[in-house]
Protein backbone atom coordinates (compact mmCIF):
# COMPACT_ATOMS: atom_id res chain seq x y z
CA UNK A 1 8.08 2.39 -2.02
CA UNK A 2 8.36 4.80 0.51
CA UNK A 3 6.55 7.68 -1.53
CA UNK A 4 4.08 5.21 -2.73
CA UNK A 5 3.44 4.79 1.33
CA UNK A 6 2.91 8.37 1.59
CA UNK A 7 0.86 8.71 -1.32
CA UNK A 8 -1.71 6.01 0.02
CA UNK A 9 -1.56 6.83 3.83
CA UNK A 10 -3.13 10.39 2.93
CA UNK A 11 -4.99 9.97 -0.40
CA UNK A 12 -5.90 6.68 0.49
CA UNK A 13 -4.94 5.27 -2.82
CA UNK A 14 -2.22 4.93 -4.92
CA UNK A 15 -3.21 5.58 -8.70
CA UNK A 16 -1.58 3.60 -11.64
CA UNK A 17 2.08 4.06 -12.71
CA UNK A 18 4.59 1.97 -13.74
CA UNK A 19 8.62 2.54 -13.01
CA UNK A 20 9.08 5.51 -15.69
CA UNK A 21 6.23 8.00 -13.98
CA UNK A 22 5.96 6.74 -10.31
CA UNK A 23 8.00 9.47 -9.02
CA UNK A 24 6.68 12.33 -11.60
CA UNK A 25 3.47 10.93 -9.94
CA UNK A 26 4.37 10.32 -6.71
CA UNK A 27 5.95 14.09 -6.64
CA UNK A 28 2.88 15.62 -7.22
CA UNK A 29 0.73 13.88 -4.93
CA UNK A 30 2.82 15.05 -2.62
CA UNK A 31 3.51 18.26 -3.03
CA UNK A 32 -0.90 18.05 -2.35
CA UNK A 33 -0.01 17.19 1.00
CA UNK A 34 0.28 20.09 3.90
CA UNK A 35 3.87 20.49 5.26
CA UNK A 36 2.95 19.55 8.73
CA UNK A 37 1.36 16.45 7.88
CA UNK A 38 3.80 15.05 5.44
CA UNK A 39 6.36 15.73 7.94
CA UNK A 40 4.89 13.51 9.99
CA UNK A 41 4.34 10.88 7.28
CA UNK A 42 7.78 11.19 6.44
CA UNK A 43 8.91 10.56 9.87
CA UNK A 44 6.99 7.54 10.31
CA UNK A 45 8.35 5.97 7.22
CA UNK A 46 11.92 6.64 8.45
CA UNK A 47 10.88 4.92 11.55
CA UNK A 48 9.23 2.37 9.44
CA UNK A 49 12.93 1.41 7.76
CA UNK A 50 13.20 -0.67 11.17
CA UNK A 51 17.56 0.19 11.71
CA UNK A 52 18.83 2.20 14.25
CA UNK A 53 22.11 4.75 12.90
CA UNK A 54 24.93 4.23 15.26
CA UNK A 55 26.81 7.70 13.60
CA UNK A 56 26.31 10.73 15.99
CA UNK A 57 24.44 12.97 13.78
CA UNK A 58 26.10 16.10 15.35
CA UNK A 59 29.70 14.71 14.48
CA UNK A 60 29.03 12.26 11.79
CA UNK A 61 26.18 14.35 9.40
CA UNK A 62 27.28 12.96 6.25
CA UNK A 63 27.56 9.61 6.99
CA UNK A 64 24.52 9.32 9.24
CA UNK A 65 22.68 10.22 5.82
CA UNK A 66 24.69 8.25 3.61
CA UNK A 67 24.21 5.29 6.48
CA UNK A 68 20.16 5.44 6.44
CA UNK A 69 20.12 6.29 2.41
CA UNK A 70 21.91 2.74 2.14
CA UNK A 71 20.00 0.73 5.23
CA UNK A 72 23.22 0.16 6.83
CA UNK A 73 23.45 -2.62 10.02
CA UNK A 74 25.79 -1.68 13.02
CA UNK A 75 28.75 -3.90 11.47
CA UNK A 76 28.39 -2.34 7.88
CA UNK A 77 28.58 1.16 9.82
CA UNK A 78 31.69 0.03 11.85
CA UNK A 79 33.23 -1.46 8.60
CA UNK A 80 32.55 1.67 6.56
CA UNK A 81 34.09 3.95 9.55
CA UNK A 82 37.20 2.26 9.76
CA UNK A 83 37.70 1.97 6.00
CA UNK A 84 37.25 5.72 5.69
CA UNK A 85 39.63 6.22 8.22
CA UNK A 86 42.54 4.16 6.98
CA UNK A 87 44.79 5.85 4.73
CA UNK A 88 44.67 5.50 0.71
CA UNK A 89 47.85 3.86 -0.30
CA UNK A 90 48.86 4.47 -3.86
């Protein structure tokens, strides 16, 4: 949904596709788009995802990424931290 979002906030429409070719579509519609502005598109849809990351993206890269690629609340983040940190027991 988000590249559909991008798609129609610059060429103000989004033209028909179905699940198999929306990102084939989507991809090239895009790649139409001038870095500068599509950086800014992009950035206002991560904004749009309404979350805040509570991983320190200095320290924490991987799982600051992995945290907004899954939508992850505060507790889910705190959850996933600790279980990472406990110790596999075979």
């Amino acid at each position: 949904s988000e590249y559909k979002n991008i798609v129609k906030q610059y060429h103000k429409e989004i033209p028909e596709m179905n699940s198999f070719n929306q990102f084939k579509i989507c991809s090239s519609l895009i790649s139409q788009i001038p870095s500068k502005i599509l950086n800014e598109l992009f950035i206002n849809q991560l904004k749009n995802r309404g979350m805040k990351n509570y991983f320190s993206t200095k320290i924490y890269a991987p799982f600051h990424q992995l945290s907004l690629a899954l939508q992850l609340g505060k507790k889910e983040q705190e959850i996933l931290f600790q279980n990472l940190k406990t110790p596999i027991n075979l």
